[in-house]
C-alpha atoms as a PDB file:
ATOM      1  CA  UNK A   1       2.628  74.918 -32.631  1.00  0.00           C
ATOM      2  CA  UNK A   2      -1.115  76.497 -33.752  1.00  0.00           C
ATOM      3  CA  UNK A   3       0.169  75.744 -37.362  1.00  0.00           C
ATOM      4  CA  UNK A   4       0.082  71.571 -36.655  1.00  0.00           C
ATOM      5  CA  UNK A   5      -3.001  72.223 -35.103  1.00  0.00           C
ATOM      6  CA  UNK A   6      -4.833  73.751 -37.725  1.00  0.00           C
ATOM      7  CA  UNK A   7      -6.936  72.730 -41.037  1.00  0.00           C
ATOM      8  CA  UNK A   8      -3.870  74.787 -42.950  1.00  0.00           C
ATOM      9  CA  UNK A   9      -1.507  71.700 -41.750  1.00  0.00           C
ATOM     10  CA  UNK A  10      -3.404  69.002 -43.370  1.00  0.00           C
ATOM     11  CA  UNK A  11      -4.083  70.977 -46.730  1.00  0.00           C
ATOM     12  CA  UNK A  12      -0.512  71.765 -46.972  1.00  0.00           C
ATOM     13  CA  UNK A  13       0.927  68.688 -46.254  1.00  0.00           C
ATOM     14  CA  UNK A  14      -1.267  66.626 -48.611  1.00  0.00           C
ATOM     15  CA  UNK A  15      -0.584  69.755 -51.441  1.00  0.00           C
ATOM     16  CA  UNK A  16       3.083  68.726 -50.914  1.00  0.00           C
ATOM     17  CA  UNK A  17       2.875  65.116 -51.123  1.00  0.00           C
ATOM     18  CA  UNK A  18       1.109  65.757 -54.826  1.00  0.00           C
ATOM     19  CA  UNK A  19       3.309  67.804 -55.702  1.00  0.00           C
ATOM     20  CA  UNK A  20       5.921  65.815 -54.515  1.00  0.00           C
ATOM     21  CA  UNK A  21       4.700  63.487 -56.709  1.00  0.00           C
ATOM     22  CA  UNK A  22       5.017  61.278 -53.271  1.00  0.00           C
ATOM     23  CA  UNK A  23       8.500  60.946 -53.238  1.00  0.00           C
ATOM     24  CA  UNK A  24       9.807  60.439 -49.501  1.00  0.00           C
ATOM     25  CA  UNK A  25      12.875  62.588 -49.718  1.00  0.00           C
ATOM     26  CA  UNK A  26      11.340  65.573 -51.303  1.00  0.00           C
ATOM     27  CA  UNK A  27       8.216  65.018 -49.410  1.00  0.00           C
ATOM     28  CA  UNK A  28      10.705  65.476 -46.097  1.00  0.00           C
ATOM     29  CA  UNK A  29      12.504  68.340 -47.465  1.00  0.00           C
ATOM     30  CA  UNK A  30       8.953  70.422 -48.573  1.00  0.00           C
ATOM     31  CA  UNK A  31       7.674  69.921 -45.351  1.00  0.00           C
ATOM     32  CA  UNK A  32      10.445  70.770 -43.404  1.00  0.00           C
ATOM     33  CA  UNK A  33      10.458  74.249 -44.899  1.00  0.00           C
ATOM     34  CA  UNK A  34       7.163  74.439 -44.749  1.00  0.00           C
ATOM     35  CA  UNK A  35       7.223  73.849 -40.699  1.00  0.00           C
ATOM     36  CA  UNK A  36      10.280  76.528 -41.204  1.00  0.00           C
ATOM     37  CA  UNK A  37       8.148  78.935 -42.664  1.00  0.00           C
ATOM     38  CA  UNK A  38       5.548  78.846 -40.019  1.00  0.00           C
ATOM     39  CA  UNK A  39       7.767  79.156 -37.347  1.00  0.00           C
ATOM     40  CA  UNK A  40       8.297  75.729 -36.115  1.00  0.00           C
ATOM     41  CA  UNK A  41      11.688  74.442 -36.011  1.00  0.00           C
ATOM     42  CA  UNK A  42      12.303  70.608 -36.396  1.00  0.00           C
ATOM     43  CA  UNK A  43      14.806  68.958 -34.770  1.00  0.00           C
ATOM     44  CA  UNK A  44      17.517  67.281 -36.707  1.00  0.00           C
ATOM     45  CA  UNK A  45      16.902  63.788 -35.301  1.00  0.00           C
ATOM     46  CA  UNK A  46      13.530  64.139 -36.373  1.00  0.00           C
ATOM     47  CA  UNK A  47      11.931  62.736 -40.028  1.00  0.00           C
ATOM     48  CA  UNK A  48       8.300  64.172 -39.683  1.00  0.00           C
ATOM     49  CA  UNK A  49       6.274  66.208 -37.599  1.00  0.00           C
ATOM     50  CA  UNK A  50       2.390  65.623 -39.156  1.00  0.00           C
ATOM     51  CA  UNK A  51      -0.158  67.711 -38.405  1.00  0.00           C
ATOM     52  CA  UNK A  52      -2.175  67.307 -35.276  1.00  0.00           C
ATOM     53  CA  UNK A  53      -5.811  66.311 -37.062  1.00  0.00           C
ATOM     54  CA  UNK A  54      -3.955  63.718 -39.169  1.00  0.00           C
ATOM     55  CA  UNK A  55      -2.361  62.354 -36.024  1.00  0.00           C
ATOM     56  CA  UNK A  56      -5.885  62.717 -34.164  1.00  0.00           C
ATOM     57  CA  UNK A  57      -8.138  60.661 -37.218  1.00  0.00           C
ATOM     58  CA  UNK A  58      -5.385  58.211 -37.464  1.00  0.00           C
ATOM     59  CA  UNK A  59      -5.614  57.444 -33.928  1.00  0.00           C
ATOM     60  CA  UNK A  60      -9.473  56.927 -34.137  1.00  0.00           C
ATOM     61  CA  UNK A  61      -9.293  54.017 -36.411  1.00  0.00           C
ATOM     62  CA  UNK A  62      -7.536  52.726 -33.736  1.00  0.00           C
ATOM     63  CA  UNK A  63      -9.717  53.813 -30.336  1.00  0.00           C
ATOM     64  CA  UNK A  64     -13.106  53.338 -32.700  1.00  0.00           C
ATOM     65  CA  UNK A  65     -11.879  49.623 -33.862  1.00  0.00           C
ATOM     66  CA  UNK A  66     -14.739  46.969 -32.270  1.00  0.00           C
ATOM     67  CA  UNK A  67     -12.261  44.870 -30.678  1.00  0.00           C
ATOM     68  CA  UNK A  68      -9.051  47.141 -30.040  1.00  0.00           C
ATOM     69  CA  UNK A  69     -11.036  49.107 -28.109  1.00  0.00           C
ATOM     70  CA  UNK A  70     -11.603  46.837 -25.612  1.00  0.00           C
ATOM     71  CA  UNK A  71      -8.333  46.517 -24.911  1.00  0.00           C
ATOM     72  CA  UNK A  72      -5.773  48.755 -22.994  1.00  0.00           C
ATOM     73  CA  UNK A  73      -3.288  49.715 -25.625  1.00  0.00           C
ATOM     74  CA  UNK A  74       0.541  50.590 -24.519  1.00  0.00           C
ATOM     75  CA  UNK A  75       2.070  53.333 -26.690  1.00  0.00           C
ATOM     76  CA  UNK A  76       6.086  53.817 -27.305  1.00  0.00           C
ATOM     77  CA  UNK A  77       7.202  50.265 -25.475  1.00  0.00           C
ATOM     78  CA  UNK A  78      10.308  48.569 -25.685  1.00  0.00           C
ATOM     79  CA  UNK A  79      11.909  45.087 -26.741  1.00  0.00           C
ATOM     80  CA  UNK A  80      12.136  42.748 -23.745  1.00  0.00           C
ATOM     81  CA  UNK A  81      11.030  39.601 -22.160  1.00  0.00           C
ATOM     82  CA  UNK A  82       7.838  38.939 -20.214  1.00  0.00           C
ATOM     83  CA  UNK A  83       7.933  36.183 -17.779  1.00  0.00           C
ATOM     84  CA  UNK A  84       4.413  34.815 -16.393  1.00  0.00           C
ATOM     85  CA  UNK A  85       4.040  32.623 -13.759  1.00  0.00           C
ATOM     86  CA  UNK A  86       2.219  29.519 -14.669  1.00  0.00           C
ATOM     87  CA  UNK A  87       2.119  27.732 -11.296  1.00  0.00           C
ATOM     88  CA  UNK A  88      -0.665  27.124  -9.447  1.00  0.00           C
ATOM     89  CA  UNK A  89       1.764  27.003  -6.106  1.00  0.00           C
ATOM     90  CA  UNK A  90       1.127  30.345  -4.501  1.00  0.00           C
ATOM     91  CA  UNK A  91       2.947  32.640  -1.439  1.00  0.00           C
ATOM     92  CA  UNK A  92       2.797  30.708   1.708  1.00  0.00           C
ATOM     93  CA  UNK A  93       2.832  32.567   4.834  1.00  0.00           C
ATOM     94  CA  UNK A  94       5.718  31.412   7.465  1.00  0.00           C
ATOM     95  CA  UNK A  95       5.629  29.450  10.880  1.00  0.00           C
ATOM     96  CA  UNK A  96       8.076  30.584  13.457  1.00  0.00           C
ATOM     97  CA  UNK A  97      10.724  27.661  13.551  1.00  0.00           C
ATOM     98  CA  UNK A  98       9.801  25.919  10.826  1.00  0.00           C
ATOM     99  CA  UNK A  99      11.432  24.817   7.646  1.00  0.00           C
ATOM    100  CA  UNK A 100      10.517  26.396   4.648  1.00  0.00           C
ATOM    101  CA  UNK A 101       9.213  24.283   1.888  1.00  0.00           C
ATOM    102  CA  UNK A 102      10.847  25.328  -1.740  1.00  0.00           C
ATOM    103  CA  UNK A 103       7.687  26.459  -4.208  1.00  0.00           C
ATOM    104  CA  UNK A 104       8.000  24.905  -7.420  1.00  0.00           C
ATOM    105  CA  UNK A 105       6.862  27.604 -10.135  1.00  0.00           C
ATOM    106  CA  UNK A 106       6.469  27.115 -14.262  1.00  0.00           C
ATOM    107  CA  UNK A 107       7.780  30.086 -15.966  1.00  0.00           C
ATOM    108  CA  UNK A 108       7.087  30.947 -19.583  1.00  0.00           C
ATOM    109  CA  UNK A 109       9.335  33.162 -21.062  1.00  0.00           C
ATOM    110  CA  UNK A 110       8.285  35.608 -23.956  1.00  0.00           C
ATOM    111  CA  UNK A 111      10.214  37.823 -26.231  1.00  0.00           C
ATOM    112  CA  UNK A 112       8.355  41.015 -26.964  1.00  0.00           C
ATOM    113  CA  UNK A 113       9.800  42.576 -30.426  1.00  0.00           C
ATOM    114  CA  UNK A 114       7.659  44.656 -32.296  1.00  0.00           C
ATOM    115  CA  UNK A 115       7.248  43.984 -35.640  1.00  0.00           C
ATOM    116  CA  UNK A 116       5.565  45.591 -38.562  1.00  0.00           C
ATOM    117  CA  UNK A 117       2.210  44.884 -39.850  1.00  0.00           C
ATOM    118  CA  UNK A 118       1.723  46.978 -42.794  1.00  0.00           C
ATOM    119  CA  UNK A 119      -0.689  47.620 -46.204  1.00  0.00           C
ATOM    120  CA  UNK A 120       1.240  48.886 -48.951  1.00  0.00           C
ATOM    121  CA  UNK A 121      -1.339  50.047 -51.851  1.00  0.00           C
ATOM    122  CA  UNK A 122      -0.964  51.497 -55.294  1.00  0.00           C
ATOM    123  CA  UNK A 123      -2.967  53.673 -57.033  1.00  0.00           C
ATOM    124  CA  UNK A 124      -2.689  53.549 -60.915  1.00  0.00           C
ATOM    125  CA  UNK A 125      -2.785  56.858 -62.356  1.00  0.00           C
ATOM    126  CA  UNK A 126      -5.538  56.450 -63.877  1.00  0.00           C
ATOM    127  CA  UNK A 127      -8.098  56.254 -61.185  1.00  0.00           C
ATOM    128  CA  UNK A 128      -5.707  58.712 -58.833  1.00  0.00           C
ATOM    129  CA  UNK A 129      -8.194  59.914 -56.147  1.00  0.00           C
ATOM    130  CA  UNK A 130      -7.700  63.582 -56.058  1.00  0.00           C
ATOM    131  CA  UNK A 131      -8.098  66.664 -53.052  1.00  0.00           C
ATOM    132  CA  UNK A 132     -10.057  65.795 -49.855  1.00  0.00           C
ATOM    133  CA  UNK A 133     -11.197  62.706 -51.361  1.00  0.00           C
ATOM    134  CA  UNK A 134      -7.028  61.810 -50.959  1.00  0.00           C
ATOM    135  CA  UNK A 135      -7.117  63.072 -47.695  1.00  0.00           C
ATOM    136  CA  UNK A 136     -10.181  61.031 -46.772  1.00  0.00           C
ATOM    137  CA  UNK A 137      -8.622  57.864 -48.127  1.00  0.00           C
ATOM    138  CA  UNK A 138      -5.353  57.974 -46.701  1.00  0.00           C
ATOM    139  CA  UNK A 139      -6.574  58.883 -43.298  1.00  0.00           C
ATOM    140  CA  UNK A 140      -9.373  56.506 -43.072  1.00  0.00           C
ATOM    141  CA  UNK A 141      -9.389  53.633 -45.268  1.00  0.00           C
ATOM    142  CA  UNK A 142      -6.087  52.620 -45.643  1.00  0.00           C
ATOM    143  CA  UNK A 143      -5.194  52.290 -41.487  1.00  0.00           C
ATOM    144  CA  UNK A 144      -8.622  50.644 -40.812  1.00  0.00           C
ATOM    145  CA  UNK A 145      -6.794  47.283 -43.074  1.00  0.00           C
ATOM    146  CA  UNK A 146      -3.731  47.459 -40.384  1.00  0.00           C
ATOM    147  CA  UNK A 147      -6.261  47.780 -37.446  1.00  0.00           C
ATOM    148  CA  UNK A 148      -8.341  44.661 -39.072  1.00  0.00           C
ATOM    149  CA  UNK A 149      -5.218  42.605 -39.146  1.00  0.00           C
ATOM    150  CA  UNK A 150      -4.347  43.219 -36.187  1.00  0.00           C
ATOM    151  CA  UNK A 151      -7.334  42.274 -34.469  1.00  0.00           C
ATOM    152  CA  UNK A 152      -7.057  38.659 -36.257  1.00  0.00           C
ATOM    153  CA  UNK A 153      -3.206  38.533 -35.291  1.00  0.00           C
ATOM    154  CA  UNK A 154      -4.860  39.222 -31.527  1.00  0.00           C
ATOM    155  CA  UNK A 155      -7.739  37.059 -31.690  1.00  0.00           C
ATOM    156  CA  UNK A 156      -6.807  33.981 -34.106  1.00  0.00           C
ATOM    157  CA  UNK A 157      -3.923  34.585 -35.307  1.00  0.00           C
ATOM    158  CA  UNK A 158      -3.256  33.443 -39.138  1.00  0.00           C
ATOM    159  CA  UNK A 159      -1.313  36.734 -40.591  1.00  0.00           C
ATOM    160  CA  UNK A 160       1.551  36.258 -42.711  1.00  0.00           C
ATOM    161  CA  UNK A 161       4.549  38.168 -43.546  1.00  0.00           C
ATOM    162  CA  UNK A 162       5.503  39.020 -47.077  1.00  0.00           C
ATOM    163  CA  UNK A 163       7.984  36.095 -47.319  1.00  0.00           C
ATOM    164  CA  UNK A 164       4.631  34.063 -46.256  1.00  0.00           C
ATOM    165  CA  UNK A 165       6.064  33.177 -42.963  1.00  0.00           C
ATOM    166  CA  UNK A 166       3.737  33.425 -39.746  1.00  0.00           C
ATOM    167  CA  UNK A 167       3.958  36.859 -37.901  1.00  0.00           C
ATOM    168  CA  UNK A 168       4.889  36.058 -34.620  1.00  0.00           C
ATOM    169  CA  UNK A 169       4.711  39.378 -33.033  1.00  0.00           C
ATOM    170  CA  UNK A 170       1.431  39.450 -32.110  1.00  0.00           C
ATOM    171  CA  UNK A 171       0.170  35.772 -29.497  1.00  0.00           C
ATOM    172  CA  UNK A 172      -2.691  34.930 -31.031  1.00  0.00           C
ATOM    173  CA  UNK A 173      -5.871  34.086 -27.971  1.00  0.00           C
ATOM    174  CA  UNK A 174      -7.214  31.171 -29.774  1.00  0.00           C
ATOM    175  CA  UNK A 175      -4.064  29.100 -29.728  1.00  0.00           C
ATOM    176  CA  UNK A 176      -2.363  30.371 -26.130  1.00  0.00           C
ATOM    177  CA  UNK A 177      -0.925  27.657 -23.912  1.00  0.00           C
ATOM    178  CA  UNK A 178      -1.873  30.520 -20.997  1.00  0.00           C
ATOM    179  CA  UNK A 179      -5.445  30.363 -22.040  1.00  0.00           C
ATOM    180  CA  UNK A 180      -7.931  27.709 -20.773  1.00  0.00           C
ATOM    181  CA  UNK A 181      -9.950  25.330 -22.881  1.00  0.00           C
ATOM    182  CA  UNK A 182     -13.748  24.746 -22.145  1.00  0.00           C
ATOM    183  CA  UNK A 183     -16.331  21.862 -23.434  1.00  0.00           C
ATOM    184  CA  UNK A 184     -20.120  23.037 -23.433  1.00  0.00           C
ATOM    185  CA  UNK A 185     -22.729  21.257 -25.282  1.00  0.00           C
ATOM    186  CA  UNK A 186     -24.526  24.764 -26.329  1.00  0.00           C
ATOM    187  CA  UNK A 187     -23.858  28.425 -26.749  1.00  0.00           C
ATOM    188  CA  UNK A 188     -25.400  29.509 -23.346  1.00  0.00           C
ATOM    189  CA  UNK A 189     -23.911  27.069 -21.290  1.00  0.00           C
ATOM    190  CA  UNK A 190     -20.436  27.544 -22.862  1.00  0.00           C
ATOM    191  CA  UNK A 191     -20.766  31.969 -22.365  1.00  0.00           C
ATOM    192  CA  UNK A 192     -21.229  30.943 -18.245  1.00  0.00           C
ATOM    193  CA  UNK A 193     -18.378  28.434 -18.073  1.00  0.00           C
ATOM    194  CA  UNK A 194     -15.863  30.361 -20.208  1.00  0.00           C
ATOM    195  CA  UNK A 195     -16.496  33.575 -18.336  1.00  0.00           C
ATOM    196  CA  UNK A 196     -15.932  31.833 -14.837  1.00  0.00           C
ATOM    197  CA  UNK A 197     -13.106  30.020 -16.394  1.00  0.00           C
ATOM    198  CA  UNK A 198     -11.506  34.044 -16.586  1.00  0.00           C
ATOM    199  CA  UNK A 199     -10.426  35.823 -13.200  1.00  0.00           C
ATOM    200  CA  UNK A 200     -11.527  39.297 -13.444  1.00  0.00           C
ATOM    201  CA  UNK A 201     -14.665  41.541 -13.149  1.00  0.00           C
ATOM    202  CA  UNK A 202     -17.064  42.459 -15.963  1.00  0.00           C
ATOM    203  CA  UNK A 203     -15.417  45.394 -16.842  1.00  0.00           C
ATOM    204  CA  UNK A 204     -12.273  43.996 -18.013  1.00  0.00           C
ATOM    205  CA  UNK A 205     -14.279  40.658 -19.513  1.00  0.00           C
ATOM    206  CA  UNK A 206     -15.612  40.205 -23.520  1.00  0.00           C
ATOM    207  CA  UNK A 207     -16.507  37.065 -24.864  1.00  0.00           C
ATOM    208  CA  UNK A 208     -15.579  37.231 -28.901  1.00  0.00           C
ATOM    209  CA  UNK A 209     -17.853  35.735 -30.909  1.00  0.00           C
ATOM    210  CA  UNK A 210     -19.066  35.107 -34.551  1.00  0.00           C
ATOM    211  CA  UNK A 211     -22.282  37.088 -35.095  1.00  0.00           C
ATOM    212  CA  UNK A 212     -23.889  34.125 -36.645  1.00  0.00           C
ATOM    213  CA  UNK A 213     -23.299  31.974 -33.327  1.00  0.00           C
ATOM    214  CA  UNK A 214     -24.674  35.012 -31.305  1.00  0.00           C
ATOM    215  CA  UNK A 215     -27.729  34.965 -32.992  1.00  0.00           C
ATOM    216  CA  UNK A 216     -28.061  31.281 -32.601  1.00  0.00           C
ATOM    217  CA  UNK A 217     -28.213  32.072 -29.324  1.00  0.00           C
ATOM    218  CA  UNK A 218     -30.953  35.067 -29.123  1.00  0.00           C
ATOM    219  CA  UNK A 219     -33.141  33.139 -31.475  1.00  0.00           C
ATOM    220  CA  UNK A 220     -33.285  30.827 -29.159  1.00  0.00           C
ATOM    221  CA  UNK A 221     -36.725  31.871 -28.309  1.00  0.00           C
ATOM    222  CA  UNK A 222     -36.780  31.545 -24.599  1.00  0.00           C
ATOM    223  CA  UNK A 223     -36.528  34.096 -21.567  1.00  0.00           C
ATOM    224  CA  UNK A 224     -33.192  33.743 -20.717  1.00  0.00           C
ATOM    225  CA  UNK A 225     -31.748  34.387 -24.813  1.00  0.00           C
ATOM    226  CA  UNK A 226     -34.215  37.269 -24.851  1.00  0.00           C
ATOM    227  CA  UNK A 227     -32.766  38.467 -20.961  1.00  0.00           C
ATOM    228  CA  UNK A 228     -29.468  38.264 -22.821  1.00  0.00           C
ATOM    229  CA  UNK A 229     -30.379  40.713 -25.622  1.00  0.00           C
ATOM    230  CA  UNK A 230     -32.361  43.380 -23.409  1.00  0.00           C
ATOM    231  CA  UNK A 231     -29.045  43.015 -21.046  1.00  0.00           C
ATOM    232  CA  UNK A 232     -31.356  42.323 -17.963  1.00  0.00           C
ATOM    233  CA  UNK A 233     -28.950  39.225 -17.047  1.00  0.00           C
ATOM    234  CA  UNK A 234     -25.703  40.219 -16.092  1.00  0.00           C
ATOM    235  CA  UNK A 235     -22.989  37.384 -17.450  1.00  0.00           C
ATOM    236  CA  UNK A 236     -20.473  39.195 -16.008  1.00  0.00           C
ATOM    237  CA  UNK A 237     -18.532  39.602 -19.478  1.00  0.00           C
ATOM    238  CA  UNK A 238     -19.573  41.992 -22.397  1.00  0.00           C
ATOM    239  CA  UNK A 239     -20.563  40.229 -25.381  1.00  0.00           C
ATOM    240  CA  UNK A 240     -18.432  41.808 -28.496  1.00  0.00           C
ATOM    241  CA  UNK A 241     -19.985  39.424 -32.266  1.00  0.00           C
ATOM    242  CA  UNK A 242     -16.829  39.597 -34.705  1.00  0.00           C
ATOM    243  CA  UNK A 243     -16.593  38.058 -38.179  1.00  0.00           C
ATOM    244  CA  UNK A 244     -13.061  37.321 -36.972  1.00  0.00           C
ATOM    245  CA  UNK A 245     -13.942  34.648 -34.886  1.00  0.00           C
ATOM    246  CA  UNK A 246     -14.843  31.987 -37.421  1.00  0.00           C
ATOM    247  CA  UNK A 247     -18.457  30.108 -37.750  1.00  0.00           C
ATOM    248  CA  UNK A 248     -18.145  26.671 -37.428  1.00  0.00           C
ATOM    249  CA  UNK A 249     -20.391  23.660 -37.474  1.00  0.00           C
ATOM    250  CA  UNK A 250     -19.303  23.657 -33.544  1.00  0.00           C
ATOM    251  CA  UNK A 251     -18.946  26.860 -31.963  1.00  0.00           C
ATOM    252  CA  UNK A 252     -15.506  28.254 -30.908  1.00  0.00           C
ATOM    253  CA  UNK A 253     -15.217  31.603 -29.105  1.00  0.00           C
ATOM    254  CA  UNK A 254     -13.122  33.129 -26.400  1.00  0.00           C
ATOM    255  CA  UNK A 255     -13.495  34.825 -23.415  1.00  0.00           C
ATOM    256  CA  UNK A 256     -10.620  37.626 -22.406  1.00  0.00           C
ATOM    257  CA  UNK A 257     -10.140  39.742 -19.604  1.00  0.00           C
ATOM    258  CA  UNK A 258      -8.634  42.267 -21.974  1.00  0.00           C
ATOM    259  CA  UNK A 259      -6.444  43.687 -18.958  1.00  0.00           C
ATOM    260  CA  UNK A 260      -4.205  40.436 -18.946  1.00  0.00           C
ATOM    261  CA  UNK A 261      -3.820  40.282 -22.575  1.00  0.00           C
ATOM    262  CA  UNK A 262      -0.513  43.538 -23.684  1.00  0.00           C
ATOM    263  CA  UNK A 263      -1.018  45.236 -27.260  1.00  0.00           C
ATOM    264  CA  UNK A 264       2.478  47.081 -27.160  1.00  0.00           C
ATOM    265  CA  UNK A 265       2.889  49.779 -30.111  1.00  0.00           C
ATOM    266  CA  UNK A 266       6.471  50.847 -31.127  1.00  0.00           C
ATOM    267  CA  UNK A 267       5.733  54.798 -31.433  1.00  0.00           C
ATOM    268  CA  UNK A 268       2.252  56.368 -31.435  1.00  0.00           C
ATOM    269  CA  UNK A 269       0.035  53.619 -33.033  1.00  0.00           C
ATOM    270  CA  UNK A 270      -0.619  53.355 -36.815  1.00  0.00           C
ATOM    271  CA  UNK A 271       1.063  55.337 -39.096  1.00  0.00           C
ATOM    272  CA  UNK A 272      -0.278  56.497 -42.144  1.00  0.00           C
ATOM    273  CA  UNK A 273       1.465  59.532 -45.145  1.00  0.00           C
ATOM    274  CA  UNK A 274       5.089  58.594 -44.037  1.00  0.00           C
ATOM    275  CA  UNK A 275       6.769  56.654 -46.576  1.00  0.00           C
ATOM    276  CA  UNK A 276       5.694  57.005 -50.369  1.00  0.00           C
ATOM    277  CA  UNK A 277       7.397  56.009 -53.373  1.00  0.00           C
ATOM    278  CA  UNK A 278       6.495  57.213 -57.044  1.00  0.00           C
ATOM    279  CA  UNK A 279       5.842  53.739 -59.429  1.00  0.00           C
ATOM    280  CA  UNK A 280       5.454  53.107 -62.609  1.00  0.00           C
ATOM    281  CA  UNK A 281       2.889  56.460 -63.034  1.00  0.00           C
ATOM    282  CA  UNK A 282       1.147  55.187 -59.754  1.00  0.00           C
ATOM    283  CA  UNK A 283       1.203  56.679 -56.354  1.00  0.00           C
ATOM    284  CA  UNK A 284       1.859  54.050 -53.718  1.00  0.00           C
ATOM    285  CA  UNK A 285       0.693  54.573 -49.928  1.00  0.00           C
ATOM    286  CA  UNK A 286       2.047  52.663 -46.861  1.00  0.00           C
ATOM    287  CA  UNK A 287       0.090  52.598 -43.444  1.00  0.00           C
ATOM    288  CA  UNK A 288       1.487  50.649 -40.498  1.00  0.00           C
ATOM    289  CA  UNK A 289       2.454  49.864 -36.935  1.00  0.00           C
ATOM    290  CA  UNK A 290       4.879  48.006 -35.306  1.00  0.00           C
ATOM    291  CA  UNK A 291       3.534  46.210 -32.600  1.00  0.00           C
ATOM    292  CA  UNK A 292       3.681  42.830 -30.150  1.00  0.00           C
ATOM    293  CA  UNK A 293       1.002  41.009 -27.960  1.00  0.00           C
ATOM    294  CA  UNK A 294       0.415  38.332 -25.235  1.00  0.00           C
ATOM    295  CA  UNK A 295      -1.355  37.441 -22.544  1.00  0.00           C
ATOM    296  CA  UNK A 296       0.903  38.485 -19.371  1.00  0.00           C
ATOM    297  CA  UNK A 297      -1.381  35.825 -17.355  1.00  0.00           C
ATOM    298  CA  UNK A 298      -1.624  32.022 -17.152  1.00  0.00           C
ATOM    299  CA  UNK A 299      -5.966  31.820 -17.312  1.00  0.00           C
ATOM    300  CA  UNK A 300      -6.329  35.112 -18.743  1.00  0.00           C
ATOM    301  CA  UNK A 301      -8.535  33.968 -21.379  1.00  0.00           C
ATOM    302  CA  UNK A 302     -10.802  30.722 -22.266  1.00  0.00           C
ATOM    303  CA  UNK A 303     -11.297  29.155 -25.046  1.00  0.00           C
ATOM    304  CA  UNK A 304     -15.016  27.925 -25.571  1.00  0.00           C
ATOM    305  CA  UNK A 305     -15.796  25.072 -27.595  1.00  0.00           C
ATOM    306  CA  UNK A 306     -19.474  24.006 -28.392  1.00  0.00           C
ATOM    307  CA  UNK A 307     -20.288  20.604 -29.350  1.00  0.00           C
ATOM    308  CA  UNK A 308     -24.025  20.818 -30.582  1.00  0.00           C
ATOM    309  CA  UNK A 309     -26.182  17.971 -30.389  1.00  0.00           C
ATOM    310  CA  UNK A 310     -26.856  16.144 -33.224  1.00  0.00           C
ATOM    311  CA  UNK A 311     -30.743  16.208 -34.856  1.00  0.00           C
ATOM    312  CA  UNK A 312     -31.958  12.888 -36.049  1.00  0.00           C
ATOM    313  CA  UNK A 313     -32.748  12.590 -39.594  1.00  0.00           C
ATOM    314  CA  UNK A 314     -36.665  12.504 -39.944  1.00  0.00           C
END
């Protein structure tokens, strides 16, 4: 397997999806006697065996993402149903002779299915991007718009599906029935009560939040903000700014403990260079990943919102 390991690999397998002229079924059948020629034999159940390096930068997007990073990611899972425990009425130890009471318990059921999030994009002929600066494209650009929407179908949800509907998938944070809502009257005060709102330690802890209302809070001016910035006060939660987390006239931002909350990929993560389609005189490229999220924990995650006092008009 030194072949799929190699630079070799990745120059012949883009060479063949030119000349291909990115047609899947040829692109299959070049490749496959391409592996054959270098001494790798592909099993018949199999559609594609890409080079290692494409495999490796692909998965980078993903591991390198701001937010997906911070949380645990769960390759090759199944359909199923998760079923968390929303009850506050916990194990009770026994008394000899003694009846036992019954322990009420809320269950929520969930249906993990994953489903596609995808970016399809054409390329007119025209402005056809040629050589490594192809390879560069495909392999970086086009997977960081699936990682992108799938840290909003994570954190706020909002994605749609072709037909418009909502993508369900995916459970967004902001709009969990397992997550817990918090009223603060400023930025500071809301970081300390969402975080202790969150079992956990700070490893496993972020608080997402829009850049703009993070630097609200370092500008600030006094010596707690500016403890916050040189990280000499522990919060016990890493703060992570996204754009994804909207601005707003009142501040809304969540706190997760990222090891309650399950990003479930069907396969190896986002794929990228295996389905292509010749259009019209324009190459068209498809990166995706099927995947499914929740939180698998009643409290895993706060909501913070901010109402900010009101300034008096001079």
């Amino acid at each position: 397997m030194e072949y799929l390991q190699s630079n070799k690999a990745v120059r012949d397998y883009v060479d063949i999806l030119q000349q291909a002229n990115y047609d899947n079924e040829l692109v299959q059948s070049l490749w496959a006697d391409k592996l054959t020629e270098n001494g790798i034999t592909q099993d018949v159940n199999e559609n594609d065996i890409l080079p290692e390096k494409i495999v490796g930068k692909i998965q980078a997007n993903v591991r390198d993402s701001v937010v997906l990073s911070k949380f645990n990611l769960t390759f090759n899972i199944e359909a199923g149903q998760l079923v968390i425990d929303k009850s506050v009425d916990t194990a009770k130890g026994h008394k000899k002779l003694a009846n036992k009471s019954v322990q009420t318990g809320a269950l929520v059921k969930r249906t993990i299915l994953p489903e596609a999030i995808y970016k399809l994009q054409q390329l007119d002929h025209m402005t056809f991007l040629k050589g490594g600066a192809l390879v560069t494209w495909v392999l970086e650009e086009l997977p960081k718009h699936v990682v992108r929407v799938l840290e909003q179908a994570i954190l706020v949800g909002g994605v749609k599906n072709t037909d418009d509907t909502p993508f369900t998938a995916v459970y967004p944070i902001l709009t969990d029935e397992l997550a817990t809502q918090v009223a603060a009257d400023s930025i500071f005060n809301g970081i300390i009560d969402g975080v202790s709102a969150v079992d956990g330690d700070s490893s496993s802890r972020y608080i997402f939040i829009n850049p703009s209302d993070y630097a609200t809070l370092l500008k600030a001016g006094d010596a707690l903000s500016v403890a916050i910035l040189t990280g000499n006060v522990n919060l016990g939660a890493t703060i992570v700014p996204t754009d994804i987390v909207a601005k707003a006239d009142n501040p809304k931002f969540m706190v997760v403990n990222t090891d309650n909350y399950l990003v479930g990929f069907a396969g190896s993560g986002v794929e990228t260079l295996s389905a292509f389609a010749i259009m019209n005189n324009a190459q068209v490229v498809e990166s995706r990943a099927y995947v499914a999220g929740s939180l698998t924990k009643q409290g895993g995650a706060s909501i913070v919102t901010v109402t900010l006092p009101t300034t008096p008009g001079v």
